[in-house]
N, C-alpha and C. Protein backbone atom coordinates (compact mmCIF):
# COMPACT_ATOMS: atom_id res chain seq x y z
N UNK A 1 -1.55 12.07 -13.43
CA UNK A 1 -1.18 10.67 -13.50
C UNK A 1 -2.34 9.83 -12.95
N UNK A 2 -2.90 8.90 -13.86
CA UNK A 2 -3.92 7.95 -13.41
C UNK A 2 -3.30 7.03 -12.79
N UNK A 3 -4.02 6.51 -11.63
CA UNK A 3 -3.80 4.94 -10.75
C UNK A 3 -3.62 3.99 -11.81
N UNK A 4 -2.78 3.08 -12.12
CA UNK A 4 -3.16 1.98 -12.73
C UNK A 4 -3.24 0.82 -11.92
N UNK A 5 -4.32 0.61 -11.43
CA UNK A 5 -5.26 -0.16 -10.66
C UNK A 5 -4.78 -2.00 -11.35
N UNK A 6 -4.75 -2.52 -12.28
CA UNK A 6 -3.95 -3.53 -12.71
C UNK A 6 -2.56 -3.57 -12.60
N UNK A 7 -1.88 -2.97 -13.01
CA UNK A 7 -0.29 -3.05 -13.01
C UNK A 7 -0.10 -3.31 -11.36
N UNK A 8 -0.87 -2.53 -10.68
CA UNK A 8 -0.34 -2.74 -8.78
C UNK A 8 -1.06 -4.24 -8.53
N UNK A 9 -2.13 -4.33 -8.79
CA UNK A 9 -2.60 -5.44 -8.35
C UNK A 9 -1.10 -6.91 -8.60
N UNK A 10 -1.05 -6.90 -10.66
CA UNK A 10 0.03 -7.80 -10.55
C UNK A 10 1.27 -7.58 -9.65
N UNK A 11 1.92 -6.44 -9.31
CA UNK A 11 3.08 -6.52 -8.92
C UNK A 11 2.70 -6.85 -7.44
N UNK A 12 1.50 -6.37 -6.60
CA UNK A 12 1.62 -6.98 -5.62
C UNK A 12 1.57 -8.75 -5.70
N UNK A 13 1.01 -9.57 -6.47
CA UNK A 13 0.95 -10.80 -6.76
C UNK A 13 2.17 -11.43 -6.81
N UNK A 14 3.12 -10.60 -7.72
CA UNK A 14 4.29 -11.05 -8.28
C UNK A 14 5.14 -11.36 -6.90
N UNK A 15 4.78 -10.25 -5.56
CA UNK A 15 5.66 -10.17 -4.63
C UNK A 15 5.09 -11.55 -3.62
N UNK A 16 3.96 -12.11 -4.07
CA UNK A 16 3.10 -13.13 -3.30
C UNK A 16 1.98 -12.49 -3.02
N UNK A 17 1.57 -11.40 -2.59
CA UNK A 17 0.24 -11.25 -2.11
C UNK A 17 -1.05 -12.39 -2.86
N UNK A 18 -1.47 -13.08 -1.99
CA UNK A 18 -2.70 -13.72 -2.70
C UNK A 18 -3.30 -12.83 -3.36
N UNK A 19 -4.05 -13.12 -4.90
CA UNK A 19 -4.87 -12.48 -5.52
C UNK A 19 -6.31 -11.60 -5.29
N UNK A 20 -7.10 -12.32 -4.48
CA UNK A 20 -8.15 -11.82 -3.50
C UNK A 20 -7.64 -10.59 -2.66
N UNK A 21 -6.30 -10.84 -2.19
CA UNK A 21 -6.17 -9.62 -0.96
C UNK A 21 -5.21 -8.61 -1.94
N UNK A 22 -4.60 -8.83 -3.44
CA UNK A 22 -4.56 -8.09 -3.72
C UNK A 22 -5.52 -7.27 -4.73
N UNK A 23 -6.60 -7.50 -5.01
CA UNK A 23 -7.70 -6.84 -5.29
C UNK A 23 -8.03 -6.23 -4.41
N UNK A 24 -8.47 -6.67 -3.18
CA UNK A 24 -9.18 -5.61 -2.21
C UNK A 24 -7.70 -4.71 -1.98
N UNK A 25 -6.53 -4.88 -1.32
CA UNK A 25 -6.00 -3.45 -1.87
C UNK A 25 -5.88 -2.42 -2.67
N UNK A 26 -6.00 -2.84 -3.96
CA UNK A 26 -6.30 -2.21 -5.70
C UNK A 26 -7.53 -1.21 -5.03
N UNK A 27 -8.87 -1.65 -4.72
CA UNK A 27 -10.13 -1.35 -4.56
C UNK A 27 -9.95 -0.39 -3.89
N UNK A 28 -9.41 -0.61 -2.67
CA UNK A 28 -9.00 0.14 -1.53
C UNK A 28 -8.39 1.73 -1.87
N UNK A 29 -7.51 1.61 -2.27
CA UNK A 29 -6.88 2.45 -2.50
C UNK A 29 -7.27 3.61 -3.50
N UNK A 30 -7.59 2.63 -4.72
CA UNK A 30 -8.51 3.42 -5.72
C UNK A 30 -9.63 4.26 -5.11
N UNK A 31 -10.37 3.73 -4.30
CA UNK A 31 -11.39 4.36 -3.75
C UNK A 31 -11.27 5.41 -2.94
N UNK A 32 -9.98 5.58 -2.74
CA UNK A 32 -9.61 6.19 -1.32
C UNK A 32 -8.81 7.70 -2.27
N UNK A 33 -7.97 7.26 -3.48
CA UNK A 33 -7.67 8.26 -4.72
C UNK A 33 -8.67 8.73 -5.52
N UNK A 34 -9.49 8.31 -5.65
CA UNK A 34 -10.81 9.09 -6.59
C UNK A 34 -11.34 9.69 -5.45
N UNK A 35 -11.71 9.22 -4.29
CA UNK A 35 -12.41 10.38 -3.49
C UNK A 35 -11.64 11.89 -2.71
N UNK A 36 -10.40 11.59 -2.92
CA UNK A 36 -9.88 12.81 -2.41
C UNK A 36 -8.95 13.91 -3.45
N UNK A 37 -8.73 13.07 -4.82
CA UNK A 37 -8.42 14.21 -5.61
C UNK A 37 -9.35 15.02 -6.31
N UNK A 38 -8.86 16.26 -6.93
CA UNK A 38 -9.70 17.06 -8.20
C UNK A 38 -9.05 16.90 -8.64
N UNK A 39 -10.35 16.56 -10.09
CA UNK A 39 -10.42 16.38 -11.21
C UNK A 39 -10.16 17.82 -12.07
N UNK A 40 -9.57 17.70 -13.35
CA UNK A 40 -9.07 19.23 -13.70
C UNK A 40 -10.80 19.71 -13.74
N UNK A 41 -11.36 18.80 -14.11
CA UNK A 41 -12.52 19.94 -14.04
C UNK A 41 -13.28 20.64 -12.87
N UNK A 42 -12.89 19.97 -11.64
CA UNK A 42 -13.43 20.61 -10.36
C UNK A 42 -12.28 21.74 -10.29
N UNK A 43 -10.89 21.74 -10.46
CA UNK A 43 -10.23 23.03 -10.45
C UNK A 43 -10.84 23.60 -11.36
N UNK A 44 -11.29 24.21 -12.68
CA UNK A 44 -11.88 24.76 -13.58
C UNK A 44 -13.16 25.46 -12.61
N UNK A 45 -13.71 25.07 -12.16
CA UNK A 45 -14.76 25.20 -11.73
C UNK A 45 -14.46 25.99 -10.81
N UNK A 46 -13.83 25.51 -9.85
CA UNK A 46 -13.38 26.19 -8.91
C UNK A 46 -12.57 27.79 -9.09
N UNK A 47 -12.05 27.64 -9.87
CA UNK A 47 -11.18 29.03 -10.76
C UNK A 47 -12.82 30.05 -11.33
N UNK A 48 -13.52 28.99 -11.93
CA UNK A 48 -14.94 30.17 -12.02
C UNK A 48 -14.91 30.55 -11.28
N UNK A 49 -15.32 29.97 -10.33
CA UNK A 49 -16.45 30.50 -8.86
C UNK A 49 -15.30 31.36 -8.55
N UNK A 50 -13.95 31.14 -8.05
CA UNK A 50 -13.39 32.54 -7.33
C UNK A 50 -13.39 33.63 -8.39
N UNK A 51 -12.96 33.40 -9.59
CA UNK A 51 -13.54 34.88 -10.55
C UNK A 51 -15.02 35.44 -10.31
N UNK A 52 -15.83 34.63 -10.21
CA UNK A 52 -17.08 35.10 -9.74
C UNK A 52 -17.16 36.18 -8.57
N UNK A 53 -16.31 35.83 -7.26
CA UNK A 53 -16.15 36.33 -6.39
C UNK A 53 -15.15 37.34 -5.88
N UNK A 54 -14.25 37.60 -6.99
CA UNK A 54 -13.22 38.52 -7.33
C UNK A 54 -14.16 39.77 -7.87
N UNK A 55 -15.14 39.45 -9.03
CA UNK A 55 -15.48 40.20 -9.79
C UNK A 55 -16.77 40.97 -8.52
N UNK A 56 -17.39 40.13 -7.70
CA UNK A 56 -18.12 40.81 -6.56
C UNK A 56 -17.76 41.61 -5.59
N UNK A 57 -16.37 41.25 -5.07
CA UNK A 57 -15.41 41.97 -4.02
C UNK A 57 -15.10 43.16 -4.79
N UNK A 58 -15.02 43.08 -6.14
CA UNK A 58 -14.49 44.87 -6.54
C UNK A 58 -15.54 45.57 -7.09
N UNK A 59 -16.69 44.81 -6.86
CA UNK A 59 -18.08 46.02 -7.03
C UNK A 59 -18.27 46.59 -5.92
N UNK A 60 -18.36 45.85 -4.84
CA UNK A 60 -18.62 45.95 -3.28
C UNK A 60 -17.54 47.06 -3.27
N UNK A 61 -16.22 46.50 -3.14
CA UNK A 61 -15.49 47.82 -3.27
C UNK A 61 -15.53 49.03 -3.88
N UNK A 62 -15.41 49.00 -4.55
CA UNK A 62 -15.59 50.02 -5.94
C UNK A 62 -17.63 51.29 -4.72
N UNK A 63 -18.11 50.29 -5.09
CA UNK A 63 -19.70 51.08 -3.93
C UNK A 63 -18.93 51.80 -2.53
N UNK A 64 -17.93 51.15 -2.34
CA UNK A 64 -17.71 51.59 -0.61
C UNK A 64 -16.76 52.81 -0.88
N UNK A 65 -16.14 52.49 -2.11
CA UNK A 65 -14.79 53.78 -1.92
C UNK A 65 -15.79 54.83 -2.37
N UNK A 66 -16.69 54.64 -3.31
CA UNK A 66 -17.64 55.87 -3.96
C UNK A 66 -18.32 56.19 -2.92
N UNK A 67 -19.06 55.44 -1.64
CA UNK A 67 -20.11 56.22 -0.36
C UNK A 67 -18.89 57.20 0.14
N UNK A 68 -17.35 56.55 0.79
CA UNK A 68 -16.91 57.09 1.72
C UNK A 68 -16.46 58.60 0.64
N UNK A 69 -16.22 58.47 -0.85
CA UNK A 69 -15.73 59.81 -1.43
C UNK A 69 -17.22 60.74 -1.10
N UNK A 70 -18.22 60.43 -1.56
CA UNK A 70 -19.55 60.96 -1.61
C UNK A 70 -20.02 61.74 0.03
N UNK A 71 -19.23 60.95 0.81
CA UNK A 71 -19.30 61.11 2.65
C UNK A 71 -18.35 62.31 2.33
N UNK A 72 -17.52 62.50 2.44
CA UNK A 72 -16.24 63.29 2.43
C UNK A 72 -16.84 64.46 1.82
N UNK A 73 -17.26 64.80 0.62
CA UNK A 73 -17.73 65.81 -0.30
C UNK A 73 -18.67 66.25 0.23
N UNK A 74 -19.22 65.78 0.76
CA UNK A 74 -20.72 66.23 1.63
C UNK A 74 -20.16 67.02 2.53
N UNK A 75 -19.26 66.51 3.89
CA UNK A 75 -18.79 67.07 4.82
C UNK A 75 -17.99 68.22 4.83
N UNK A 76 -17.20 68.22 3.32
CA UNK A 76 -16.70 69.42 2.92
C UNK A 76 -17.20 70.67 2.81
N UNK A 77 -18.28 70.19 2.43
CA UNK A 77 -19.25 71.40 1.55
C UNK A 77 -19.94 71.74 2.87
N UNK A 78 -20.21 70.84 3.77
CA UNK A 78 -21.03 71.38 5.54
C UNK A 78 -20.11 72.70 6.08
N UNK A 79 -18.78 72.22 5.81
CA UNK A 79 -17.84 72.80 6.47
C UNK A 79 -17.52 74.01 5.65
C-alpha cells in the first residue's frame, strides 16, 4: 500500500489544519515511510543474498562432515 501523500494532506485541511502545516506533516511522514520500509525489491535482494549464504553454509558443511568421516577412517585403520 502506497502513502497517498495528497488525500492526507486534504483531509487534514478539511479537519482545519492550515495548509502550510499540513504539508510539512505530508513531508514528514512520507519521509519518515520511505526511509524505513523495503521495497519488494530490497526483499528480493535480500532473499538472494541469504540463498547465497545457505548455498555456502552447506559447502562448509558438507567439507566438515567429509574431514571428520576422513578423521574417523584414518583412526580406524591406526587402530
Amino acid at each position: 500500500m502506497m502513502f497517498n501523500t495528497l488525500l492526507y494532506a486534504k483531509k487534514l485541511e478539511e479537519v482545519g489544519v492550515p495548509r502550510n502545516q499540513a504539508e510539512a506533516q505530508v513531508q514528514i511522514i512520507a519521509e519518515i515511510i520511505e526511509g524505513d520500509l523495503a521495497t519488494k525489491h530490497d526483499i528480493k535482494d535480500l532473499k538472494d543474498e541469504m540463498q547465497k549464504l545457505e548455498y555456502r553454509l552447506i559447502i562448509k558443511l558438507g567439507a566438515l562432515v567429509t574431514a571428520i568421516i576422513a578423521s574417523a577412517v584414518v583412526i580406524l585403520k591406526i587402530h
